[in-house]
Protein backbone atom coordinates (compact mmCIF):
# COMPACT_ATOMS: atom_id res chain seq x y z
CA UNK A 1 -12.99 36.04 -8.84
CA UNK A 2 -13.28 38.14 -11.91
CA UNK A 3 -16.92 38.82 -12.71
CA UNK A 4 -18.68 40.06 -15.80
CA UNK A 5 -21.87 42.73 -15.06
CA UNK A 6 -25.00 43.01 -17.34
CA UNK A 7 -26.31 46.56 -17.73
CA UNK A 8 -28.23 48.26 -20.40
CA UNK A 9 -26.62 50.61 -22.38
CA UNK A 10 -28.60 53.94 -22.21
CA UNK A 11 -26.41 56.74 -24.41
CA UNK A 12 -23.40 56.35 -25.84
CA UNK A 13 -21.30 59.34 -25.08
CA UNK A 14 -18.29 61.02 -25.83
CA UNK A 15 -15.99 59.27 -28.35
CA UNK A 16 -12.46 60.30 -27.75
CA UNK A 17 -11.13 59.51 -31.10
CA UNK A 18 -11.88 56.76 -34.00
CA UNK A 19 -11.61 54.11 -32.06
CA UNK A 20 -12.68 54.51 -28.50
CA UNK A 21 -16.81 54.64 -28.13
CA UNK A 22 -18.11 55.40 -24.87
CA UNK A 23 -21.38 54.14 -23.50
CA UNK A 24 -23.52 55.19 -20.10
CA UNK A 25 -24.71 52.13 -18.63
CA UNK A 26 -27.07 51.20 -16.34
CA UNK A 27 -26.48 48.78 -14.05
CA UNK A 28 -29.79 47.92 -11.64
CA UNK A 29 -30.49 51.98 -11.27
CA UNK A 30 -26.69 52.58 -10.63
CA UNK A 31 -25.41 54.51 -14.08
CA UNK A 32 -21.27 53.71 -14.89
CA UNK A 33 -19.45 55.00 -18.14
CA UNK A 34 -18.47 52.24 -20.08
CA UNK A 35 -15.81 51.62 -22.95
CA UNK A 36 -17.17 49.91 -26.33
CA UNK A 37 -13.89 49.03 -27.89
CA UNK A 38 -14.23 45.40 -27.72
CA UNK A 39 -18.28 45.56 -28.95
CA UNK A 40 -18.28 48.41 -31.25
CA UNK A 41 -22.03 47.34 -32.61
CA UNK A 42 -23.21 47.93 -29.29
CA UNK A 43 -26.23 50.46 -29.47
CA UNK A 44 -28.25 52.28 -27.43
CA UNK A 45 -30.96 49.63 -25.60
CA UNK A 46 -28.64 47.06 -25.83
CA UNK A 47 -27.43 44.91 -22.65
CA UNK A 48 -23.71 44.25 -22.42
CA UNK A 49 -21.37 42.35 -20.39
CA UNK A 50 -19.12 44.28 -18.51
CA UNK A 51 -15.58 43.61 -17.09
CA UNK A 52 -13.04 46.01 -15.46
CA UNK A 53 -15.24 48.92 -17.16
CA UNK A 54 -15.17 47.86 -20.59
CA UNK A 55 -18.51 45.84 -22.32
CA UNK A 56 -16.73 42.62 -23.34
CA UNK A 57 -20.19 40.91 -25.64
CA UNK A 58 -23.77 41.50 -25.91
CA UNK A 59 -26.28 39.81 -23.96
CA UNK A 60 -29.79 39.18 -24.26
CA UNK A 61 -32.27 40.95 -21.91
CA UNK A 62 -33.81 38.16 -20.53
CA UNK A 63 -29.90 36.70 -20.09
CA UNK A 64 -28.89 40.14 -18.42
CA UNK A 65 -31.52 39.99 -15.83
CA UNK A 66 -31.46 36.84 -14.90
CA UNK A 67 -27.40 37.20 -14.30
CA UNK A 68 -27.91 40.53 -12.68
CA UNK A 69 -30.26 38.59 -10.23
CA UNK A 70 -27.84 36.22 -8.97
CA UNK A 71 -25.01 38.48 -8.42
CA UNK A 72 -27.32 40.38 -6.39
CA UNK A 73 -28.15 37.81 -4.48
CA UNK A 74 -24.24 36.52 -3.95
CA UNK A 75 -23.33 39.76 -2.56
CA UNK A 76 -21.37 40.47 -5.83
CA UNK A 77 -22.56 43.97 -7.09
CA UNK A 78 -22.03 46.03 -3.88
CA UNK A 79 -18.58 47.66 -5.68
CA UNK A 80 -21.09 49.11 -8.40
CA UNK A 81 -22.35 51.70 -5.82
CA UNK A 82 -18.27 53.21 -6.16
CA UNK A 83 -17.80 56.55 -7.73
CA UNK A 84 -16.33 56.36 -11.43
């Protein structure tokens, strides 16, 4: 199954050129670097969706949570604690 992640976008780091933004998300405490091609109003404080490491739409906070939740609970974030 191919999941989306919520996590809050903390910094956005290095972009590479014009057209590849970078962000460091957190994901429940766990911190991931994160493309923002596909949302490039994404700012910092924002929650995204995330999918193969890039953030695919914004998400509300309440949304995010609430998502985060129940992948916890289904055993579905475990592959988050991976290096990058």
């Amino acid at each position: 199954m191919c999941l989306a992640i919520p996590g809050k976008i903390m910094r956005i780091t290095a972009q590479l050129d014009e057209t590849f933004r970078y962000a460091q998300v957190n994901f429940g405490g766990i911190l991931k670097d994160v493309n923002l091609y596909m949302t490039p109003e994404a700012q910092i404080g924002d929650y995204v969706l995330v999918h193969v490491g890039v953030a695919i739409s914004l998400i509300d906070e309440e949304e995010a949570h609430k998502v985060f939740q129940y992948l916890v609970e289904m055993g579905e974030v475990e592959e988050l604690n991976t290096p990058n």
